[in-house]
PDB file of N, CA and C in Angstrom:
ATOM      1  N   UNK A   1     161.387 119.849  33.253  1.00  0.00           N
ATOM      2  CA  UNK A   1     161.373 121.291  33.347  1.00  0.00           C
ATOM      3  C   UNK A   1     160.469 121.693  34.506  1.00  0.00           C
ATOM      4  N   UNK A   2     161.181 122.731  35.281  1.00  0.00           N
ATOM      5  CA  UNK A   2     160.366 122.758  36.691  1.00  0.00           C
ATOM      6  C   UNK A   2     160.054 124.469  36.546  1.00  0.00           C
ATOM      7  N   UNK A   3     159.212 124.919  37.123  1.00  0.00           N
ATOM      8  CA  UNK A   3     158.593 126.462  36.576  1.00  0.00           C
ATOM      9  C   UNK A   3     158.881 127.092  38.569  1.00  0.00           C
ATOM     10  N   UNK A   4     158.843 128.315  38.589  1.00  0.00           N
ATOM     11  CA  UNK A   4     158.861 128.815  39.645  1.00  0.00           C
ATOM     12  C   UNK A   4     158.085 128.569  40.573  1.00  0.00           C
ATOM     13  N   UNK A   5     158.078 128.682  41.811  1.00  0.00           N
ATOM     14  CA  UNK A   5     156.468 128.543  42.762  1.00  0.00           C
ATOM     15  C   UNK A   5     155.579 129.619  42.480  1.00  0.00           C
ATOM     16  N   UNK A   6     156.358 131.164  42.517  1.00  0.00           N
ATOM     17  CA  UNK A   6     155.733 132.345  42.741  1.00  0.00           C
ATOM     18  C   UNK A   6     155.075 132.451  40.941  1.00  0.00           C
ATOM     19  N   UNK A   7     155.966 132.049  39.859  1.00  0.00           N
ATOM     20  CA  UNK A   7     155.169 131.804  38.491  1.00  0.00           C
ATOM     21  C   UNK A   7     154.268 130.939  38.632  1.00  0.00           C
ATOM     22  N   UNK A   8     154.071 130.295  38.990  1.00  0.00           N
ATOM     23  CA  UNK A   8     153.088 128.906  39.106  1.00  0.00           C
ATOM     24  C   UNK A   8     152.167 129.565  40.103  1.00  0.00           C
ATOM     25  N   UNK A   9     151.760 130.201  41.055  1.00  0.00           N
ATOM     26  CA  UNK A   9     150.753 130.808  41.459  1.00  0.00           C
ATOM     27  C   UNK A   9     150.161 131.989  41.071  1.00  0.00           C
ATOM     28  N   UNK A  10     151.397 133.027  40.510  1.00  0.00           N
ATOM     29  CA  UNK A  10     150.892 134.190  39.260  1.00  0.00           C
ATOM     30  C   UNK A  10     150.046 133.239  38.150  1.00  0.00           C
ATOM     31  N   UNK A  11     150.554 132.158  37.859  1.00  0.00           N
ATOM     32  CA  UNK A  11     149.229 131.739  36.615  1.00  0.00           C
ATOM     33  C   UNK A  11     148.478 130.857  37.168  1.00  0.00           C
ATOM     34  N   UNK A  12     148.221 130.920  38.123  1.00  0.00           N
ATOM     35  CA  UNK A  12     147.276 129.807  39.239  1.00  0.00           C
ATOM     36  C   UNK A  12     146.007 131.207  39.663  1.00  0.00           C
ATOM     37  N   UNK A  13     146.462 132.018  39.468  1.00  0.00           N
ATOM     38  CA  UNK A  13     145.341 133.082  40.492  1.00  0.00           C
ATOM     39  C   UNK A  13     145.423 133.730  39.053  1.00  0.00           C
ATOM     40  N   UNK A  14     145.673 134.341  37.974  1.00  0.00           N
ATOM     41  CA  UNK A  14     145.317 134.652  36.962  1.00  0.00           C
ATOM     42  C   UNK A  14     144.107 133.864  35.915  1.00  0.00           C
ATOM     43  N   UNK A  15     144.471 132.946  35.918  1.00  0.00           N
ATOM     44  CA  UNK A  15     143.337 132.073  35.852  1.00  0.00           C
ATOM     45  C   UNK A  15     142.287 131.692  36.537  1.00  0.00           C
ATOM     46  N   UNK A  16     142.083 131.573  38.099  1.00  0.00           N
ATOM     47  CA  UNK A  16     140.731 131.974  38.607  1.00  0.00           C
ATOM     48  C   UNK A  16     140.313 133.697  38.640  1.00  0.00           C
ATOM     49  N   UNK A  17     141.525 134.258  37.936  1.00  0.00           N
ATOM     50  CA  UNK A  17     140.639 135.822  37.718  1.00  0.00           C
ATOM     51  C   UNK A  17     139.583 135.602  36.243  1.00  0.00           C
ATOM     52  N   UNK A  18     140.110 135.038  35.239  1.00  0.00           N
ATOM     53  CA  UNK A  18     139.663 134.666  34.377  1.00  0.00           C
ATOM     54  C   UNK A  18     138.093 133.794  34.809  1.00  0.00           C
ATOM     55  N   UNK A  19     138.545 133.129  35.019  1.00  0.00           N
ATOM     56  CA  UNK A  19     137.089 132.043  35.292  1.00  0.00           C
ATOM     57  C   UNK A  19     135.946 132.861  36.118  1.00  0.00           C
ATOM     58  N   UNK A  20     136.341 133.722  36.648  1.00  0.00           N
ATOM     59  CA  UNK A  20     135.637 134.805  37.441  1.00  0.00           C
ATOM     60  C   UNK A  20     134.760 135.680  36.535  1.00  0.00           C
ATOM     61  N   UNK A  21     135.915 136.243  36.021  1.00  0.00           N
ATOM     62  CA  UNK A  21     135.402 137.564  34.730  1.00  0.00           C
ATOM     63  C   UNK A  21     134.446 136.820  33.577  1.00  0.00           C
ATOM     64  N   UNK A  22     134.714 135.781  33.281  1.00  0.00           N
ATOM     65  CA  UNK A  22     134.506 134.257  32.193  1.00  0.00           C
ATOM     66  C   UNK A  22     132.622 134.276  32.756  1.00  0.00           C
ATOM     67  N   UNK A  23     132.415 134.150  33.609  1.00  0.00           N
ATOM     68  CA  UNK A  23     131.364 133.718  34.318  1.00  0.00           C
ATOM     69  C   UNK A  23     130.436 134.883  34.347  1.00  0.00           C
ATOM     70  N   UNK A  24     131.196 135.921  34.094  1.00  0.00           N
ATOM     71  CA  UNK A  24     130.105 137.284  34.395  1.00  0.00           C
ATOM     72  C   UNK A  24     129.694 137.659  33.682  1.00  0.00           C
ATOM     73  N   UNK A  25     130.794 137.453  32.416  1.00  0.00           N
ATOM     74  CA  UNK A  25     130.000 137.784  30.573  1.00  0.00           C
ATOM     75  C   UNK A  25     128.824 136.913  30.209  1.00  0.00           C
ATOM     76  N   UNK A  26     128.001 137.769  29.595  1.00  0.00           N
ATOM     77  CA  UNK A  26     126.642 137.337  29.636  1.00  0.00           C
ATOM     78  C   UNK A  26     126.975 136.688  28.202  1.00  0.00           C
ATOM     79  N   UNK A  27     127.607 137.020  27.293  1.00  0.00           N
ATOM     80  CA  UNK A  27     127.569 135.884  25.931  1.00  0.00           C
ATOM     81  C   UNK A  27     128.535 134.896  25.921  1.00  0.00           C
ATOM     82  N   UNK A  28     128.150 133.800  25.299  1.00  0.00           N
ATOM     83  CA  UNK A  28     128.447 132.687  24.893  1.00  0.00           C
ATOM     84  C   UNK A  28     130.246 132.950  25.014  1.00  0.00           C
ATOM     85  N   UNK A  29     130.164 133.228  23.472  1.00  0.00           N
ATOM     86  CA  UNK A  29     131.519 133.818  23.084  1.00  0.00           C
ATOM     87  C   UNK A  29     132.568 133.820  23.988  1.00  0.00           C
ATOM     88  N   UNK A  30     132.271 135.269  24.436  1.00  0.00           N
ATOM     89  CA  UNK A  30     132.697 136.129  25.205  1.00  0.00           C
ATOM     90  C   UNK A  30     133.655 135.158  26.379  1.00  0.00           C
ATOM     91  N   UNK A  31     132.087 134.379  27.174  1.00  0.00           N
ATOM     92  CA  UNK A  31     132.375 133.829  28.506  1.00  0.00           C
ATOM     93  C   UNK A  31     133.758 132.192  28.091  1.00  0.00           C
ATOM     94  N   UNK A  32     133.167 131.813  26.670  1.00  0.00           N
ATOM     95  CA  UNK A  32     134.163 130.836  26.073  1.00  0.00           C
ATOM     96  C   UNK A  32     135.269 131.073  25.752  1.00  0.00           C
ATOM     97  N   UNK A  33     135.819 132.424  25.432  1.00  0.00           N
ATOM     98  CA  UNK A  33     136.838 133.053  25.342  1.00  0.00           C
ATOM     99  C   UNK A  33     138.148 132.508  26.508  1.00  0.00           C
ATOM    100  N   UNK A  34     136.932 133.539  27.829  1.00  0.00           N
ATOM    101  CA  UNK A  34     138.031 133.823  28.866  1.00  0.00           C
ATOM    102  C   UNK A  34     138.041 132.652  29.485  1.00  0.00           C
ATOM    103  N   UNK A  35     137.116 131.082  29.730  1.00  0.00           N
ATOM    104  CA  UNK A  35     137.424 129.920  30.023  1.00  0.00           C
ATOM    105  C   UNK A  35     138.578 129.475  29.592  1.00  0.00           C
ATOM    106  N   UNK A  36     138.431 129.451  28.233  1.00  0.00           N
ATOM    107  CA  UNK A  36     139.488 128.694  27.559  1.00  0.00           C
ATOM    108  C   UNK A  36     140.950 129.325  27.699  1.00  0.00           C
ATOM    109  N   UNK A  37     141.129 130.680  27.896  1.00  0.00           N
ATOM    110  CA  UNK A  37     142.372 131.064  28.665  1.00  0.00           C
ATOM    111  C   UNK A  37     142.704 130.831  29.365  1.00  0.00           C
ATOM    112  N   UNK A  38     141.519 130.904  30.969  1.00  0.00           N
ATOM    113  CA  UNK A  38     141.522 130.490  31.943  1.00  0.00           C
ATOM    114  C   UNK A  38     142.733 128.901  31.511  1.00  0.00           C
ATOM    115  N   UNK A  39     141.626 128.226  31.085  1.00  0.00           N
ATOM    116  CA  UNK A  39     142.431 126.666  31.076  1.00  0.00           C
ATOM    117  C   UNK A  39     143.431 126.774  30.613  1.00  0.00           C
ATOM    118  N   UNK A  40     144.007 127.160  30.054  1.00  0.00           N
ATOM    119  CA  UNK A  40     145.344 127.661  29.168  1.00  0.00           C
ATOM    120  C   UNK A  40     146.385 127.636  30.393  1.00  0.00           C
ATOM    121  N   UNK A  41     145.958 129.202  30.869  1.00  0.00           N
ATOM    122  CA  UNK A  41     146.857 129.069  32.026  1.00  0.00           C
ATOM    123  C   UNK A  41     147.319 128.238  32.573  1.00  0.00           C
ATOM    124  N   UNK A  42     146.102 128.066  33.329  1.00  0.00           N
ATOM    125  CA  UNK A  42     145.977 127.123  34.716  1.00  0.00           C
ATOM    126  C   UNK A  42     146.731 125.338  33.852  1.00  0.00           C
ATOM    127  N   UNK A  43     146.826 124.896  32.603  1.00  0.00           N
ATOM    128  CA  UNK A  43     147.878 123.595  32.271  1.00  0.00           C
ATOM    129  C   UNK A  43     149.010 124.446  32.685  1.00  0.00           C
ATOM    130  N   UNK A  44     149.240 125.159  32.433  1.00  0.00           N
ATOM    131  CA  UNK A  44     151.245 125.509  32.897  1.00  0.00           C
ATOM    132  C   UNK A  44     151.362 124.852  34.024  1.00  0.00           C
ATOM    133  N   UNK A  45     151.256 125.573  35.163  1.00  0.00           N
ATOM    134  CA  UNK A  45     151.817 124.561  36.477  1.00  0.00           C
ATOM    135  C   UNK A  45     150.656 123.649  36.602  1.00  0.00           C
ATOM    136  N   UNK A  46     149.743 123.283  36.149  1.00  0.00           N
ATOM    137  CA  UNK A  46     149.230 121.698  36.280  1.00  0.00           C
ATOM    138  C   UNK A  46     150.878 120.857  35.648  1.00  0.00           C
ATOM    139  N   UNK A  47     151.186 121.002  34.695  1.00  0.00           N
ATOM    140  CA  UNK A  47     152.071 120.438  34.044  1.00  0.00           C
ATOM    141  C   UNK A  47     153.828 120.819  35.026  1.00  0.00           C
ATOM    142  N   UNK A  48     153.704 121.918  35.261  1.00  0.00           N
ATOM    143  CA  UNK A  48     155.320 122.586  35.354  1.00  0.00           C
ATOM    144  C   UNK A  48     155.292 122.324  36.631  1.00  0.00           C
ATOM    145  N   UNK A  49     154.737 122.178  37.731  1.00  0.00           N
ATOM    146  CA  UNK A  49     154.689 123.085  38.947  1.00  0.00           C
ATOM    147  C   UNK A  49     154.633 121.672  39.723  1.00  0.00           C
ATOM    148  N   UNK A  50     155.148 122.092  41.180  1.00  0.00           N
ATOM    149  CA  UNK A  50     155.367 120.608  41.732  1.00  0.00           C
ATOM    150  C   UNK A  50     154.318 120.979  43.062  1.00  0.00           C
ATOM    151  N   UNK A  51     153.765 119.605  43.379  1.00  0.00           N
ATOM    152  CA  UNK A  51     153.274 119.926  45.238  1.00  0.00           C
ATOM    153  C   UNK A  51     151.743 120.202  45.034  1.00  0.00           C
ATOM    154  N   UNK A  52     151.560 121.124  45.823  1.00  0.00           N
ATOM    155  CA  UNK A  52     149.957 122.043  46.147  1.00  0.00           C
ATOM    156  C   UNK A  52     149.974 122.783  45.236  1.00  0.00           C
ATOM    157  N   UNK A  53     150.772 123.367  44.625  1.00  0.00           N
ATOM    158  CA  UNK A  53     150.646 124.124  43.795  1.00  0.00           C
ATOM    159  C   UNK A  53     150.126 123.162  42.162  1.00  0.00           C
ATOM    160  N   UNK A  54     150.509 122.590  41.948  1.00  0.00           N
ATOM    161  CA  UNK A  54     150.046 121.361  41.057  1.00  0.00           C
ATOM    162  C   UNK A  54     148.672 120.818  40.849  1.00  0.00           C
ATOM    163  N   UNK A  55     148.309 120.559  42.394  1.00  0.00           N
ATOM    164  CA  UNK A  55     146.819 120.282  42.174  1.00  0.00           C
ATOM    165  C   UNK A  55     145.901 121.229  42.624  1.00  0.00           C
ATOM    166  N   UNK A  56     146.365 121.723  42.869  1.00  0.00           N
ATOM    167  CA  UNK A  56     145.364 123.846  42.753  1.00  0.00           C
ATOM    168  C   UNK A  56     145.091 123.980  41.786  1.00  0.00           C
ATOM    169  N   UNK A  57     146.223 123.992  40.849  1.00  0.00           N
ATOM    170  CA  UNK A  57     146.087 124.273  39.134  1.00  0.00           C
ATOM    171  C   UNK A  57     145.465 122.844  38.388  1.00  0.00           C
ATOM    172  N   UNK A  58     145.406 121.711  39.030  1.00  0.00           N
ATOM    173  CA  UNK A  58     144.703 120.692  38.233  1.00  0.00           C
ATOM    174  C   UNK A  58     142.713 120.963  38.729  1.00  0.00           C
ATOM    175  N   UNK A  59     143.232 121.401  39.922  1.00  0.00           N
ATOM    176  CA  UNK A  59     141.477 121.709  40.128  1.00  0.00           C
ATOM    177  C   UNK A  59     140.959 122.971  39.768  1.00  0.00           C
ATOM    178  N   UNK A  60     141.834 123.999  39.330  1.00  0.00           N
ATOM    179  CA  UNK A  60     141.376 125.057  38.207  1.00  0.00           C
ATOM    180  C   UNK A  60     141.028 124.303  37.389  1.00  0.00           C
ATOM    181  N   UNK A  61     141.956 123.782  36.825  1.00  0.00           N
ATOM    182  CA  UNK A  61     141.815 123.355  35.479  1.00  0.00           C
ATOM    183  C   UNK A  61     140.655 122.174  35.187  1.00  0.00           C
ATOM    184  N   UNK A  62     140.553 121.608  35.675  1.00  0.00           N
ATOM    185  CA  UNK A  62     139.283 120.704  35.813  1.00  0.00           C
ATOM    186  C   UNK A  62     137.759 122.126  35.921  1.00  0.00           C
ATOM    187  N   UNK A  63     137.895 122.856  36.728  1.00  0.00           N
ATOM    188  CA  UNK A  63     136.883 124.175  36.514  1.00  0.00           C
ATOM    189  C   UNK A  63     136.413 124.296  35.269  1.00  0.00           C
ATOM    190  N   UNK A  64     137.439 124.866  34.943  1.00  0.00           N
ATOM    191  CA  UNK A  64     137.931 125.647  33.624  1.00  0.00           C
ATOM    192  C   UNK A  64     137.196 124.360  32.148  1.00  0.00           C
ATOM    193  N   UNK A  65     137.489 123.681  32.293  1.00  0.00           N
ATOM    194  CA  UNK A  65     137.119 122.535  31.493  1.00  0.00           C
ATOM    195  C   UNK A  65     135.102 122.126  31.403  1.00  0.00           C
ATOM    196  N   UNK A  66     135.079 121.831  32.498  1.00  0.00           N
ATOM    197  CA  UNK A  66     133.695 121.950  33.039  1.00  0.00           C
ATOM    198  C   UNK A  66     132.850 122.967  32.352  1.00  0.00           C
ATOM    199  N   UNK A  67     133.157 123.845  32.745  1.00  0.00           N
ATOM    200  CA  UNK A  67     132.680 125.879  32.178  1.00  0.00           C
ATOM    201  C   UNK A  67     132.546 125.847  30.993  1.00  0.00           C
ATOM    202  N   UNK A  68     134.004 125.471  30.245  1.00  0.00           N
ATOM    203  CA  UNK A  68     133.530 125.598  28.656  1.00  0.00           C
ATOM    204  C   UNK A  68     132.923 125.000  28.170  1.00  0.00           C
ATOM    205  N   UNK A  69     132.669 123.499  28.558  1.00  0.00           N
ATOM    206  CA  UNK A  69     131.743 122.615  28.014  1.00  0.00           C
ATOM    207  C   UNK A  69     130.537 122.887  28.212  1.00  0.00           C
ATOM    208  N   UNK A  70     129.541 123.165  28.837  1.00  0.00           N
ATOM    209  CA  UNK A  70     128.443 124.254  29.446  1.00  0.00           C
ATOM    210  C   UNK A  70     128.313 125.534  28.731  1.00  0.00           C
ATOM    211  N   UNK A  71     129.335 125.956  28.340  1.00  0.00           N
ATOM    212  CA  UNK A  71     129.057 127.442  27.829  1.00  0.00           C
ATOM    213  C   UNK A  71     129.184 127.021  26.078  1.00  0.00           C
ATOM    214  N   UNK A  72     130.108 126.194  25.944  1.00  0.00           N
ATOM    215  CA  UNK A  72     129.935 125.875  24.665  1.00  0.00           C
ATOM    216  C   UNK A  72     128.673 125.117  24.206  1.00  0.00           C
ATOM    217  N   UNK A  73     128.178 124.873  24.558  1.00  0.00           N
ATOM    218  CA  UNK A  73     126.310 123.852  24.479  1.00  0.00           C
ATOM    219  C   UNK A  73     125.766 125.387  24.471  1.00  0.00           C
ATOM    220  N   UNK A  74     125.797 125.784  25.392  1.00  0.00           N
ATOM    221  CA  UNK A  74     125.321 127.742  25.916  1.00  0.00           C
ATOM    222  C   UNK A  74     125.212 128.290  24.299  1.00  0.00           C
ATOM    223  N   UNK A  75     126.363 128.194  23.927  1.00  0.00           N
ATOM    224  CA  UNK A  75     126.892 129.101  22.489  1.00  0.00           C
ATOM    225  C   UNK A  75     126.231 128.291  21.523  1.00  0.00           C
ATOM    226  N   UNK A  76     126.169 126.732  21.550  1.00  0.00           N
ATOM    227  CA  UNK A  76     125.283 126.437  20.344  1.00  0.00           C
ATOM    228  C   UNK A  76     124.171 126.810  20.042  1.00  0.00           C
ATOM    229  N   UNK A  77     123.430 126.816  21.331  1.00  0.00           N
ATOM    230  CA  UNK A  77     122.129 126.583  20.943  1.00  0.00           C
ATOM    231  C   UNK A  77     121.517 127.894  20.766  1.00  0.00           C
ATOM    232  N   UNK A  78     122.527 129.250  21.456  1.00  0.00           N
ATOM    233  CA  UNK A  78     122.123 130.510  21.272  1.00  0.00           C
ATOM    234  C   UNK A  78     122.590 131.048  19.720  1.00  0.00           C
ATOM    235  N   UNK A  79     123.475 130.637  19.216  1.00  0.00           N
ATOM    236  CA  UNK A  79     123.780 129.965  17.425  1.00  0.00           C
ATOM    237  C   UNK A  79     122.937 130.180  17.033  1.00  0.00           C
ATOM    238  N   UNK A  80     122.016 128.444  16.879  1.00  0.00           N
ATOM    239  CA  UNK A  80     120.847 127.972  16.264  1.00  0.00           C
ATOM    240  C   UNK A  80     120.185 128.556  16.607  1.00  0.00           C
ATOM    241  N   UNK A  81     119.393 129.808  17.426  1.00  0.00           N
ATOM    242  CA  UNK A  81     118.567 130.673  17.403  1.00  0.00           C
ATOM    243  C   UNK A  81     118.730 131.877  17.026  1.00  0.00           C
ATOM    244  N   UNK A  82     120.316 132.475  16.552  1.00  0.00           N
ATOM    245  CA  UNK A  82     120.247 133.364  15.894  1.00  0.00           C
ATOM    246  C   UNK A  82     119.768 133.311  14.227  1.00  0.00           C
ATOM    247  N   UNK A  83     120.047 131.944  14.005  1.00  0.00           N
ATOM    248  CA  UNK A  83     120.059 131.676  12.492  1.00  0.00           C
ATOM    249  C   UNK A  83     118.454 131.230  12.527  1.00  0.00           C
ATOM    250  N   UNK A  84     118.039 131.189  13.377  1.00  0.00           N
ATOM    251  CA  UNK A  84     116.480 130.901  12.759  1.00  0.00           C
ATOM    252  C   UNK A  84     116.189 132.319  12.632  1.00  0.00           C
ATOM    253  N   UNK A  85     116.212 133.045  14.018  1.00  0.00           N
ATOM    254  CA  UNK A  85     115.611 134.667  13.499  1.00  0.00           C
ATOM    255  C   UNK A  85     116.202 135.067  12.178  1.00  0.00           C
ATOM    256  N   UNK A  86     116.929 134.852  11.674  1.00  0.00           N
ATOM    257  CA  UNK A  86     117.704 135.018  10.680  1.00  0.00           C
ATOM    258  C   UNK A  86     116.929 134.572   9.076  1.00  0.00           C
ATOM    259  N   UNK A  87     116.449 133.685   9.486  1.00  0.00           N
ATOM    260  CA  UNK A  87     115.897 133.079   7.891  1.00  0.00           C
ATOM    261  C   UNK A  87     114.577 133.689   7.578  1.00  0.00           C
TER     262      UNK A  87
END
């Protein structure tokens, strides 16, 4: 199954809008949210999409991957400090 060029760069640049916006939210959550969309996207034409367009979206997606793992550690540990103020 082969996906469009011009679809495959609509979710190639939608997803570095994401990782953009992702990066600016100051909470955990929030910023884990729009990563993980981000990456969402950006597998379609990693997977669908043939050429430059392919590894554009594999080096989003490698981004995208990176980010959440960082923001998800981010989100734990800001977690475990809500629940201490908490007790």
């Amino acid at each position: 199954m082969k996906i469009a060029p011009s679809s495959a760069g609509a979710l190639t640049w939608l997803s570095i809008i994401l990782l953009i916006a992702g990066g600016s939210i100051g909470a955990p959550a929030g910023r884990l949210f729009c990563l993980v969309l981000a990456g969402l996207l950006a597998a379609i034409p990693c997977a669908f999409a043939a050429g430059k367009r392919r590894l554009f979206a594999g080096f989003v997606l490698c981004i995208a991957v990176v980010a959440g793992y960082v923001s998800y550690a981010e989100g734990d540990a800001a977690y475990e400090a809500y629940l201490r103020q908490q007790r």
